[in-house]
C-alpha atoms as a PDB file:
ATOM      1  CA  UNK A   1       7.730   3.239 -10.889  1.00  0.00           C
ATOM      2  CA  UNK A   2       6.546   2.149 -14.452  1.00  0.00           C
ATOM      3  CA  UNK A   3       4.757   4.955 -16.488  1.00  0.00           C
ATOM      4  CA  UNK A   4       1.391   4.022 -18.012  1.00  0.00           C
ATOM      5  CA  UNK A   5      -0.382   5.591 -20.907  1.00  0.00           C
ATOM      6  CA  UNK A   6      -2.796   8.213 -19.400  1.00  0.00           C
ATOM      7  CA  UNK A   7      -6.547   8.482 -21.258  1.00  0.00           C
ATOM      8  CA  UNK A   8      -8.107  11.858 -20.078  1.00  0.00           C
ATOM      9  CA  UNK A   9      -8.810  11.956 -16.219  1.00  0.00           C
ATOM     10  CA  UNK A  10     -12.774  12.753 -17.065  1.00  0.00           C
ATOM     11  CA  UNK A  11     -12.851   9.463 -19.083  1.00  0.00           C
ATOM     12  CA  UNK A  12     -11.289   7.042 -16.724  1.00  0.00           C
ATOM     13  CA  UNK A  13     -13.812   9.043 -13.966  1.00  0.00           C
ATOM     14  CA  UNK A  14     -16.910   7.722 -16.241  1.00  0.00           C
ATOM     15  CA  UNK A  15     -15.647   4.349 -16.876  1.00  0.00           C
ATOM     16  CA  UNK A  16     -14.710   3.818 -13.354  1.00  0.00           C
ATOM     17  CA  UNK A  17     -18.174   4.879 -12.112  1.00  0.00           C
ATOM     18  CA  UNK A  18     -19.658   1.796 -14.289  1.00  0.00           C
ATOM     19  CA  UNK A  19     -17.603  -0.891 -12.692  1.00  0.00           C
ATOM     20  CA  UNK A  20     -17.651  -2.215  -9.078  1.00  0.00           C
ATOM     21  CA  UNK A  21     -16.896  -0.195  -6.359  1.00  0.00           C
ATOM     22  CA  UNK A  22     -12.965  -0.386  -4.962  1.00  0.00           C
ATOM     23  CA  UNK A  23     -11.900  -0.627  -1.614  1.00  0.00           C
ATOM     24  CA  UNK A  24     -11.156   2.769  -0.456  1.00  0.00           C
ATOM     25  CA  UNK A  25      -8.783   4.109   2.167  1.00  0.00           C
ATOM     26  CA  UNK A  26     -10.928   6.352   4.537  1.00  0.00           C
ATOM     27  CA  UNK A  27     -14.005   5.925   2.143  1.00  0.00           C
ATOM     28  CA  UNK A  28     -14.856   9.210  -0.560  1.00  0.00           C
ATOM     29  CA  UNK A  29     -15.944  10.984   2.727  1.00  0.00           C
ATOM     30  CA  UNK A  30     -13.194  10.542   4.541  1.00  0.00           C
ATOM     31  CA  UNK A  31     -10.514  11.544   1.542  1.00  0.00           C
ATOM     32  CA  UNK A  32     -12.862  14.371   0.807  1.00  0.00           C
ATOM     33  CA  UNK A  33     -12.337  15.744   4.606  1.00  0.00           C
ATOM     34  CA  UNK A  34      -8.715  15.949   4.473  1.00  0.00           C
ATOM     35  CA  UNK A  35      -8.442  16.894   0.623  1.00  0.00           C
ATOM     36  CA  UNK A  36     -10.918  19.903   1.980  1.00  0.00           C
ATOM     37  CA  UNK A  37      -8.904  20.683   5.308  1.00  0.00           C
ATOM     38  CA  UNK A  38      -6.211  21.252   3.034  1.00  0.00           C
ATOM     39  CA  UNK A  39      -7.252  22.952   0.430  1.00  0.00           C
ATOM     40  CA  UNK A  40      -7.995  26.099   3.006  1.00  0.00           C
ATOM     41  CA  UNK A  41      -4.786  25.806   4.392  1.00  0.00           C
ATOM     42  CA  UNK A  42      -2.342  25.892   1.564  1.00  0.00           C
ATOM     43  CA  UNK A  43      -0.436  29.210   0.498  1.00  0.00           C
ATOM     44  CA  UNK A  44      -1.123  31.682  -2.011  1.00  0.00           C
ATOM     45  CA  UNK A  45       1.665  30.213  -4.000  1.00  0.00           C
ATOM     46  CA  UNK A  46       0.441  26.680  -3.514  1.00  0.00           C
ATOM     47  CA  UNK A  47      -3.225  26.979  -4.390  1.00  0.00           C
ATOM     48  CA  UNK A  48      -2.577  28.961  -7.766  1.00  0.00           C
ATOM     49  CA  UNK A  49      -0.173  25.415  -8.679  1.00  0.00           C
ATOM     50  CA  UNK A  50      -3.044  23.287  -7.308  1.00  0.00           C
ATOM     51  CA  UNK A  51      -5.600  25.494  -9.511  1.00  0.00           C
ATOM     52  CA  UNK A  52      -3.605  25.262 -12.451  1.00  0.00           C
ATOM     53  CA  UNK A  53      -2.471  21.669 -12.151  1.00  0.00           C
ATOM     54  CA  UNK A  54      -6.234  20.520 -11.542  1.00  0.00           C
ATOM     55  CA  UNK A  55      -8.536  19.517 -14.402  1.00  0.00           C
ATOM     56  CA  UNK A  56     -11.052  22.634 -15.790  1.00  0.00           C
ATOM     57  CA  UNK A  57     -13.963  20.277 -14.833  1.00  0.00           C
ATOM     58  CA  UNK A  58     -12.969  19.913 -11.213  1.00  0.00           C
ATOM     59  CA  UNK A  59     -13.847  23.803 -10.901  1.00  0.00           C
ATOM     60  CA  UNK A  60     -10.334  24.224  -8.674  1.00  0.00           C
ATOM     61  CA  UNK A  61     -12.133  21.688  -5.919  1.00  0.00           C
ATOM     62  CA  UNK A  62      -9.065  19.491  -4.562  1.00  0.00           C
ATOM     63  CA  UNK A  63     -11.659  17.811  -2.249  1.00  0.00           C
ATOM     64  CA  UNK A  64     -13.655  16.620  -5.672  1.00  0.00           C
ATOM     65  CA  UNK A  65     -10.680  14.381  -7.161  1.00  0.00           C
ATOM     66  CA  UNK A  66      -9.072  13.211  -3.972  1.00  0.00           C
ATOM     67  CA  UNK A  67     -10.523   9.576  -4.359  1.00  0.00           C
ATOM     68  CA  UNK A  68      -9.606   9.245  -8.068  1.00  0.00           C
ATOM     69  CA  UNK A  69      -6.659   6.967  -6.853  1.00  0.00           C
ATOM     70  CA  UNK A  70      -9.325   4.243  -5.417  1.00  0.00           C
ATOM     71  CA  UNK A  71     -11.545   4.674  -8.850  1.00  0.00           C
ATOM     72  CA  UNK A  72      -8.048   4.007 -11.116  1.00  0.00           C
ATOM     73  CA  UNK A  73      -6.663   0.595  -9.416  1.00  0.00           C
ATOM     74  CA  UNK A  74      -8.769  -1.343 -12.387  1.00  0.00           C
ATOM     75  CA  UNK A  75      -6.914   1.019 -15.066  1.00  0.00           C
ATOM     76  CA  UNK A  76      -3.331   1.431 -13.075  1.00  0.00           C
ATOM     77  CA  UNK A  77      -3.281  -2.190 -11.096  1.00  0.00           C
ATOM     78  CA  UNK A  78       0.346  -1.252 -10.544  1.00  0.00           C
ATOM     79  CA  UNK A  79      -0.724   1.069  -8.030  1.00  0.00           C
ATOM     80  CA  UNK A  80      -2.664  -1.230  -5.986  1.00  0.00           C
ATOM     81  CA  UNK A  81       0.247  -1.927  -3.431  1.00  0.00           C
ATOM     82  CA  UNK A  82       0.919   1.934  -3.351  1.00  0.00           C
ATOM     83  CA  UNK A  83      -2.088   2.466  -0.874  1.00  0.00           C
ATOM     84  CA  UNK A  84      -0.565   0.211   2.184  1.00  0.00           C
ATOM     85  CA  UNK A  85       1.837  -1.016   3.790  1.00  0.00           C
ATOM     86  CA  UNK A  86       2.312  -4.312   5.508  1.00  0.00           C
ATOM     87  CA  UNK A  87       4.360  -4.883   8.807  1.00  0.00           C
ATOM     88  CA  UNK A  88       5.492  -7.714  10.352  1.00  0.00           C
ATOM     89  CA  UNK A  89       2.259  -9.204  12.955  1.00  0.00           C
ATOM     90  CA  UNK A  90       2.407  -7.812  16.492  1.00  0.00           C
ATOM     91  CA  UNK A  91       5.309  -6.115  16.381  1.00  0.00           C
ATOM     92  CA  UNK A  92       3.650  -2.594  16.212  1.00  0.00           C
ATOM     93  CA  UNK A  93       6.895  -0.934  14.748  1.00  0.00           C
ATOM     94  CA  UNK A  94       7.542   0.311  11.110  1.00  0.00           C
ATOM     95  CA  UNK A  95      10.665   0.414   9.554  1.00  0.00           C
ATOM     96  CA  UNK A  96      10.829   1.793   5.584  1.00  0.00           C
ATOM     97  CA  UNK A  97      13.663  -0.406   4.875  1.00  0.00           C
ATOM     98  CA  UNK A  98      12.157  -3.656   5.743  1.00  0.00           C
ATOM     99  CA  UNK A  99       8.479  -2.900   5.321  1.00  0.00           C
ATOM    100  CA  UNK A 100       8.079  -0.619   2.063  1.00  0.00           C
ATOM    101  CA  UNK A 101       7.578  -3.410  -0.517  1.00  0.00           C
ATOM    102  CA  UNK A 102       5.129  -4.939  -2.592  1.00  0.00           C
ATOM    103  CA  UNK A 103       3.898  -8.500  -2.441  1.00  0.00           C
ATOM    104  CA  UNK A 104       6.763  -9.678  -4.954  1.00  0.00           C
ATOM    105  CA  UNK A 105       9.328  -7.635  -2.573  1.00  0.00           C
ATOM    106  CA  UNK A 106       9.714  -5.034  -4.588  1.00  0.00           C
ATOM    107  CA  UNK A 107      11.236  -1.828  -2.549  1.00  0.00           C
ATOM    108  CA  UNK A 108       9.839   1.565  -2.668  1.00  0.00           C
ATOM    109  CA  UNK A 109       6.385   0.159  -3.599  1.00  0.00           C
ATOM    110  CA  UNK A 110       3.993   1.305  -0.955  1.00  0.00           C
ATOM    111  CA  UNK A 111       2.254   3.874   0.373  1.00  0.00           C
ATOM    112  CA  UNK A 112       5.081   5.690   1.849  1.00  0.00           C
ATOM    113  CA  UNK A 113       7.207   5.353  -1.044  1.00  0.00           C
ATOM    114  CA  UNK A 114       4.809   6.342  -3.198  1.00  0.00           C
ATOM    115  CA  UNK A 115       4.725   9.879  -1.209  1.00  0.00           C
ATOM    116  CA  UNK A 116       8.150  10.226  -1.547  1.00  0.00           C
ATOM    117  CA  UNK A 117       7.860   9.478  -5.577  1.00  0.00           C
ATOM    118  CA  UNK A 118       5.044  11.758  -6.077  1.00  0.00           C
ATOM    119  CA  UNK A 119       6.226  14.337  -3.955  1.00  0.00           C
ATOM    120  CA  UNK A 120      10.044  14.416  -6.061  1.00  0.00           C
ATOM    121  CA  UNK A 121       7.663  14.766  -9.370  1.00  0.00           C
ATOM    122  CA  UNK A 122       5.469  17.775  -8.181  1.00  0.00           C
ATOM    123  CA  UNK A 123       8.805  19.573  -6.866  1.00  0.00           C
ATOM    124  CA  UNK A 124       9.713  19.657 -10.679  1.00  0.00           C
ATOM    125  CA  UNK A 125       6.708  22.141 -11.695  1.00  0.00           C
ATOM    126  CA  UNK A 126       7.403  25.203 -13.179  1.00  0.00           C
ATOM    127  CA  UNK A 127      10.910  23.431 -14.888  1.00  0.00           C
ATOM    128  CA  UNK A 128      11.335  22.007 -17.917  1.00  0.00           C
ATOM    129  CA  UNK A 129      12.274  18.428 -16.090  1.00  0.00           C
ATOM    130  CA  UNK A 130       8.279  18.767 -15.494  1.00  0.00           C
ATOM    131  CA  UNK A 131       7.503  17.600 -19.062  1.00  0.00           C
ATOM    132  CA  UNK A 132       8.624  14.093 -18.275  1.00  0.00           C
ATOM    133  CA  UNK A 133       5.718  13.613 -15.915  1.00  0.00           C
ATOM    134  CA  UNK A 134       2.074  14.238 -15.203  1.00  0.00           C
ATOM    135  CA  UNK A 135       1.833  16.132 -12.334  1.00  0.00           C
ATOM    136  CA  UNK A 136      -2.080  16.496 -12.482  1.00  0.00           C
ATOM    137  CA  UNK A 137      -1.479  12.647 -11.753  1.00  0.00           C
ATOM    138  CA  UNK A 138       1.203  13.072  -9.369  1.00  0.00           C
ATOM    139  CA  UNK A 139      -1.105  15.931  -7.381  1.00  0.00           C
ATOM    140  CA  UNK A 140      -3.766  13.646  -7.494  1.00  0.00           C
ATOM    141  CA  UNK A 141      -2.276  10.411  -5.993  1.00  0.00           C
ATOM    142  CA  UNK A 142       0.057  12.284  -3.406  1.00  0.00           C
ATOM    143  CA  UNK A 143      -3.347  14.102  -2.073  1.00  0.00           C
ATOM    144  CA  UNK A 144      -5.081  10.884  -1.333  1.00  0.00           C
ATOM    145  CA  UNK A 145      -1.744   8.832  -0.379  1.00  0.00           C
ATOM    146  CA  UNK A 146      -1.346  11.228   2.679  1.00  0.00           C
ATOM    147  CA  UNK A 147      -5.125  10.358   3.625  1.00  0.00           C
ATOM    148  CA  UNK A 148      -4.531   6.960   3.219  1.00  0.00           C
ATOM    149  CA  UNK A 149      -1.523   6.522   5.353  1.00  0.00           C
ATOM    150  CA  UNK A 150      -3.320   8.541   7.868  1.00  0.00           C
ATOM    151  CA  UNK A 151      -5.777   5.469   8.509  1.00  0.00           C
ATOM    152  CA  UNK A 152      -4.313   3.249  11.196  1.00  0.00           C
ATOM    153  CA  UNK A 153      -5.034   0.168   9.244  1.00  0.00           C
ATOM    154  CA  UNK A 154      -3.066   1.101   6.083  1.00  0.00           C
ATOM    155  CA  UNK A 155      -0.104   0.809   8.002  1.00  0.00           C
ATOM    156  CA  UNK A 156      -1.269  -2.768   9.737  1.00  0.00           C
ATOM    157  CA  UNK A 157      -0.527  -6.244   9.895  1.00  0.00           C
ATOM    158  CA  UNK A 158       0.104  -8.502   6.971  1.00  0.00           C
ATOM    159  CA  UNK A 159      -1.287 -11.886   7.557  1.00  0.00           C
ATOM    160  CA  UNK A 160      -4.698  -9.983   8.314  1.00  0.00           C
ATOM    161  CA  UNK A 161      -3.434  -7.400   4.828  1.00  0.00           C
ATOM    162  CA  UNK A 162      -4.860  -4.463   7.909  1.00  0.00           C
ATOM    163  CA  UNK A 163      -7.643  -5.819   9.202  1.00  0.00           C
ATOM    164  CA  UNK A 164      -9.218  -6.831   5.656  1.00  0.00           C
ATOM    165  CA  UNK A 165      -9.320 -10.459   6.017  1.00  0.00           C
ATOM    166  CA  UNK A 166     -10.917 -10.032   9.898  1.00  0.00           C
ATOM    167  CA  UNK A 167     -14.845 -10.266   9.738  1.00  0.00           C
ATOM    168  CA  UNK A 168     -16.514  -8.317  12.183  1.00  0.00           C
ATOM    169  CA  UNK A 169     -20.368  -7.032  12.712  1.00  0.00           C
ATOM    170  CA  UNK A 170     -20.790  -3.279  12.696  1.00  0.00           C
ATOM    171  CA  UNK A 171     -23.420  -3.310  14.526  1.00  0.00           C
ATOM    172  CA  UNK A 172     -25.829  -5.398  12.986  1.00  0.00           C
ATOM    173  CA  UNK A 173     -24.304  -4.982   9.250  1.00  0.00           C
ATOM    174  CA  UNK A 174     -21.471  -7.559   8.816  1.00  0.00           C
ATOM    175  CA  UNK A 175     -18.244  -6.045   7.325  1.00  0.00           C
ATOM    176  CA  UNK A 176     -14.509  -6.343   7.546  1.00  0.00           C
ATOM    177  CA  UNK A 177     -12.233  -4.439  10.766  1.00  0.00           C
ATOM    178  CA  UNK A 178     -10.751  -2.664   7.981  1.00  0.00           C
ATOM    179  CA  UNK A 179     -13.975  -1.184   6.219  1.00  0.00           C
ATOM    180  CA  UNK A 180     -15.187  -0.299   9.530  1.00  0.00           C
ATOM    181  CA  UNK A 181     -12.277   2.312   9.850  1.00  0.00           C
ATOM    182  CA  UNK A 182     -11.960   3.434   6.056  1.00  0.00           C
ATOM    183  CA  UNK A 183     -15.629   4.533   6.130  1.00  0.00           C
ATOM    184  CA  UNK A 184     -18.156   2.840   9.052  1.00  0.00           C
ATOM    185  CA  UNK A 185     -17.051   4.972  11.656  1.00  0.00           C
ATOM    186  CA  UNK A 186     -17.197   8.271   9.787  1.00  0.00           C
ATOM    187  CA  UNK A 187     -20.574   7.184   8.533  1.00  0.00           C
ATOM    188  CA  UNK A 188     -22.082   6.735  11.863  1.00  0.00           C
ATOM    189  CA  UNK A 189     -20.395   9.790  13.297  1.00  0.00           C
ATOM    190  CA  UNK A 190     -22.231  11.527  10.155  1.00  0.00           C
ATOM    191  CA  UNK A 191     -25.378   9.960  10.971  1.00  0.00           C
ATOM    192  CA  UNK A 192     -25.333  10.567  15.088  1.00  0.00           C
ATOM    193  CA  UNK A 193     -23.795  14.131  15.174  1.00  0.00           C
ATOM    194  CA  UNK A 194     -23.609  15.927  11.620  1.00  0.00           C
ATOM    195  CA  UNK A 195     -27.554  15.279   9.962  1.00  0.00           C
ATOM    196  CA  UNK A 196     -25.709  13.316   7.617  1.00  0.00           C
ATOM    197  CA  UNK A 197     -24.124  15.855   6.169  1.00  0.00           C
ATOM    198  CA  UNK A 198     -19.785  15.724   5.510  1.00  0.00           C
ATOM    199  CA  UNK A 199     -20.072  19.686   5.404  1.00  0.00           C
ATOM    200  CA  UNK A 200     -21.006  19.962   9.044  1.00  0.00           C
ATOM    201  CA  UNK A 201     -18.144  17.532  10.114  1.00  0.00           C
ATOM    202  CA  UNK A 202     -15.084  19.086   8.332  1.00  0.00           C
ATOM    203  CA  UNK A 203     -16.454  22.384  10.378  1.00  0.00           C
ATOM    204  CA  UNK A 204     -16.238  20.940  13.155  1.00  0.00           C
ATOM    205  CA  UNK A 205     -12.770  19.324  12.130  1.00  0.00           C
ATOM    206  CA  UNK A 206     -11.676  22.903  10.670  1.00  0.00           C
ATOM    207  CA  UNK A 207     -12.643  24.422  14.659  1.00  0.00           C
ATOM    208  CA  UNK A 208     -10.978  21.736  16.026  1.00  0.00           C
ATOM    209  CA  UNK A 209      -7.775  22.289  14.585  1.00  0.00           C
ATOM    210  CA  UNK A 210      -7.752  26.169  14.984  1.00  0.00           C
ATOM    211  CA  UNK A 211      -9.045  25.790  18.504  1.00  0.00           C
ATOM    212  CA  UNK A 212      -8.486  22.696  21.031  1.00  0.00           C
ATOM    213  CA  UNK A 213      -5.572  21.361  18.523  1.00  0.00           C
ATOM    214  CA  UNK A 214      -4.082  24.777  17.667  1.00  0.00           C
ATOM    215  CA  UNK A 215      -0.532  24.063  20.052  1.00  0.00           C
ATOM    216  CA  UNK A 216      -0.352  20.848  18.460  1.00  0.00           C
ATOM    217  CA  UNK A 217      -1.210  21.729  14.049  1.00  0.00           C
ATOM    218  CA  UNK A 218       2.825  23.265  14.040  1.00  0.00           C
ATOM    219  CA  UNK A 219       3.983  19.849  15.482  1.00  0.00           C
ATOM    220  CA  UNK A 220       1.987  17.953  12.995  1.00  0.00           C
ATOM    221  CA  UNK A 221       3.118  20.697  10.369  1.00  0.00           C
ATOM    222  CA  UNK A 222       7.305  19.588  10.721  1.00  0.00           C
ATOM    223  CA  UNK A 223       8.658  17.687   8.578  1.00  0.00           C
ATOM    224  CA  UNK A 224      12.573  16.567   8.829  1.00  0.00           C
ATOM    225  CA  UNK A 225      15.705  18.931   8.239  1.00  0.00           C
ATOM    226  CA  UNK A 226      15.497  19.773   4.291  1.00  0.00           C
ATOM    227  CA  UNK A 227      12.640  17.004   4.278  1.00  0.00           C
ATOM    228  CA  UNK A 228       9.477  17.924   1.260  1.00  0.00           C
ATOM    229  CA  UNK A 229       7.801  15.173   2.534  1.00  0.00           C
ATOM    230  CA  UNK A 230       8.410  12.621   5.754  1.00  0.00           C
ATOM    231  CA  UNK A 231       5.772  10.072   5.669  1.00  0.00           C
ATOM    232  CA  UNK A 232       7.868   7.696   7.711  1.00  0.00           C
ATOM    233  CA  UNK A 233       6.499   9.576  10.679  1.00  0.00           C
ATOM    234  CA  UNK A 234       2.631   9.187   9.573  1.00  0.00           C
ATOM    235  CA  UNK A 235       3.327   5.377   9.314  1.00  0.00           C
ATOM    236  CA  UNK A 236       4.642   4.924  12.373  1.00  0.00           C
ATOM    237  CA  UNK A 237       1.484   6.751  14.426  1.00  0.00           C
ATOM    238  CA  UNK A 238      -0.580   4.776  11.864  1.00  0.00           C
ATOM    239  CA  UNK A 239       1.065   0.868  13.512  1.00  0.00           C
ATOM    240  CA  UNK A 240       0.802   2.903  16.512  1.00  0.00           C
ATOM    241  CA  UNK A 241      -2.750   4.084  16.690  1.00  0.00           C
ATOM    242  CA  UNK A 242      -3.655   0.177  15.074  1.00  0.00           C
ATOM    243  CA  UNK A 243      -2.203  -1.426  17.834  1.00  0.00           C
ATOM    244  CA  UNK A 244      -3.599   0.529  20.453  1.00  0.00           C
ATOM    245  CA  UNK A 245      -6.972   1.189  18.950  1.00  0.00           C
ATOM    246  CA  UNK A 246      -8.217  -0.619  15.884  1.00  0.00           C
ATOM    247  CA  UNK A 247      -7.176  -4.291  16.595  1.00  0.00           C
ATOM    248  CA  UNK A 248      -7.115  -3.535  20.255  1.00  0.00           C
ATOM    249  CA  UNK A 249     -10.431  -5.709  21.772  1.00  0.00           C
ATOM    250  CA  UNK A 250     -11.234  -6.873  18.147  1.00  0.00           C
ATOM    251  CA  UNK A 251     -11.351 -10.772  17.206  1.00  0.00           C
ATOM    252  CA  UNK A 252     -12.649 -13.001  13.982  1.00  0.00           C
ATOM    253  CA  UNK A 253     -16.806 -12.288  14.534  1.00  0.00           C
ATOM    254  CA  UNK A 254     -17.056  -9.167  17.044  1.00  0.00           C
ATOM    255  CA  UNK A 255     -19.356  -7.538  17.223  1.00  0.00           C
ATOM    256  CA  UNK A 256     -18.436  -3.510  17.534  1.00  0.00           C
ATOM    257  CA  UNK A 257     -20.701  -1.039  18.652  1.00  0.00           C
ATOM    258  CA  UNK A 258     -21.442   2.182  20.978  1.00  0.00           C
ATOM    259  CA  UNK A 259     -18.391   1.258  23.367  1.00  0.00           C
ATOM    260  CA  UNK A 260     -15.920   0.623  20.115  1.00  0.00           C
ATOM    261  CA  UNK A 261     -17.143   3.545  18.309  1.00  0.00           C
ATOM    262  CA  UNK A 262     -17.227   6.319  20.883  1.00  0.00           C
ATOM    263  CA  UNK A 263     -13.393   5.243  21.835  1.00  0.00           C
ATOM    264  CA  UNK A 264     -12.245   5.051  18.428  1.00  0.00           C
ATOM    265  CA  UNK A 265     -14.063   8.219  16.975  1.00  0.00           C
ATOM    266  CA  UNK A 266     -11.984  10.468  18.547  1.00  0.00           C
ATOM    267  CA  UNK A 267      -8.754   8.595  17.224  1.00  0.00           C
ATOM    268  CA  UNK A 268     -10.167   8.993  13.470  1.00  0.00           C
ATOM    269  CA  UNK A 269     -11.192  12.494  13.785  1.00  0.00           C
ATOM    270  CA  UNK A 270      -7.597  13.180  14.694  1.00  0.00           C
ATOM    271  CA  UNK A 271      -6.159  11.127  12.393  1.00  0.00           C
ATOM    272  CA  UNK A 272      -8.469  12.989   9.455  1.00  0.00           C
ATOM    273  CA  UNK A 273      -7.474  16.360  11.061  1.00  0.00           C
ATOM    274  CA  UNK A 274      -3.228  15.205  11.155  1.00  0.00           C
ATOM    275  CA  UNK A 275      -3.625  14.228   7.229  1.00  0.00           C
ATOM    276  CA  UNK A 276      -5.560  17.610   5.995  1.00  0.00           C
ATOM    277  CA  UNK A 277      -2.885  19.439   7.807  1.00  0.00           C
ATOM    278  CA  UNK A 278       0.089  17.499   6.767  1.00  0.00           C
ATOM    279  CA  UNK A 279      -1.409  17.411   2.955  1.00  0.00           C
ATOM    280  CA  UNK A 280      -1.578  21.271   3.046  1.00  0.00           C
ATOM    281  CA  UNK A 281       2.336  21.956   4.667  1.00  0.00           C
ATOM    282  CA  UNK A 282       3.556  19.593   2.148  1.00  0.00           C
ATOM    283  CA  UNK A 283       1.871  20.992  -1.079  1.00  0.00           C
ATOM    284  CA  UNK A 284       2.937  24.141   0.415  1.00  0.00           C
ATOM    285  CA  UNK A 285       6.650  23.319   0.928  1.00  0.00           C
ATOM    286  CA  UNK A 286       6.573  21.754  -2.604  1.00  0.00           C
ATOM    287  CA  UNK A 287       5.369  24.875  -4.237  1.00  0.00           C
ATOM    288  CA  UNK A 288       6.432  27.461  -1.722  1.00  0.00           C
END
């Protein structure tokens, strides 16, 4: 993957705050909720490299930086294609070889790929290999890559680039099927259930997963034999759970409301809950 020249995280923060929003995978909440999920999971060894290899001004807070991917495309446009990855319409299947490329068909460039890449560079901290990269970098975009292929349409189809190019109505706002599942659905959710306020949700996430899910988290929690990292597995549910759920019903103008919400919230909710908890085994397998 090409290098880039890095200006201080804090200053591409500001400059990215006075330019048009991006599209983001999962929307700031929804990256916050799994950065956050993770963050209280992770080992002792694992938090003190995540403490040291954060920025003084993120105050140790994971959950703070976990959309800086989404707020760097304008700087890094190379990373654009490293949030998504396009399969091959209605088939509902993902396969690494055929599918992790970029628009010019270049392999290894998506969002599985870019796991992988991130994931070797972090495994180097602590040795003097480490000095070729930035791992604050490499921490940051392998946090939010694991959100993003946690959303069912960053693994969708590619004459629609998942769901982007399909207008829908939320309601009675008009949007795209894609949007709807990066951030509408957690917004309403926030709005119905949680006053609003993200804090309440990942709570209720956080109970979830130690409660009703707790048989399930070591399941999520594998990873293949002598595997950091196995992201093939997240893309696959991801063309799974789009299939069945997110284009499922869904044409060009829909309109999607109480019936399309209350049957999809539960699907992101666990898809949120499978990403903080797959974040969190993987940091701590990288750093032990």
């Amino acid at each position: 993957m090409a290098a880039a020249a890095t200006p201080p995280l804090l200053l591409l923060l500001l400059l990215a705050v006075a330019l048009p929003a991006p599209s983001h995978g999962w929307g700031v909440d929804g990256h916050l909720m799994v950065c956050q999920i993770a963050q209280g999971r992770l080992s002792g060894a694992a938090a003190a490299a995540v403490r040291d290899l954060l920025p003084s001004y993120a105050r140790s807070n994971l959950s703070s930086l976990c959309s800086w991917a989404d707020d760097v495309k304008f700087r890094y446009p190379w990373s654009s294609a490293l949030h998504y990855i396009d399969t091959p319409d209605g088939l509902c299947a993902y396969s690494y070889d055929r599918d992790c490329k970029d628009e010019d068909g270049v392999k290894g460039r998506c969002v599985a790929g870019a796991i992988n890449n991130y994931t070797s560079q972090l495994l180097t901290y602590g040795r003097s290999s480490a000095t070729q990269y930035n791992l604050t970098q490499a921490l940051l975009f392998l946090s939010h890559f694991i959100g993003d292929i946690h959303q069912p349409l960053h693994v969708g189809f590619t004459s629609d680039r998942g769901g982007n190019t399909i207008d829908v109505h939320w309601y009675r706002r008009k949007t795209v099927l894609h949007h709807v599942w990066d951030a509408n659905i957690i917004q309403t959710a926030e709005d119905d259930f949680y006053g609003d306020g993200v804090a309440d949700y990942i709570d209720t996430l956080t109970k979830t997963i130690t409660g009703e899910w707790s048989e399930q988290v070591p399941s999520w929690e594998e990873c293949g034999k002598n595997q950091t990292a196995c992201p093939d597995i997240y893309a696959s549910e991801s063309i799974t759970a789009a299939c069945d759920w997110a284009y499922k019903g869904v044409d060009e103008d829909s309109t999607l409301e109480d019936a399309y919400f209350s049957s999809r919230l539960p699907v992101v909710n666990l898809r949120l809950a499978q990403g903080g908890v797959r974040l969190a085994a993987t940091l701590n397998r990288i750093f032990g």
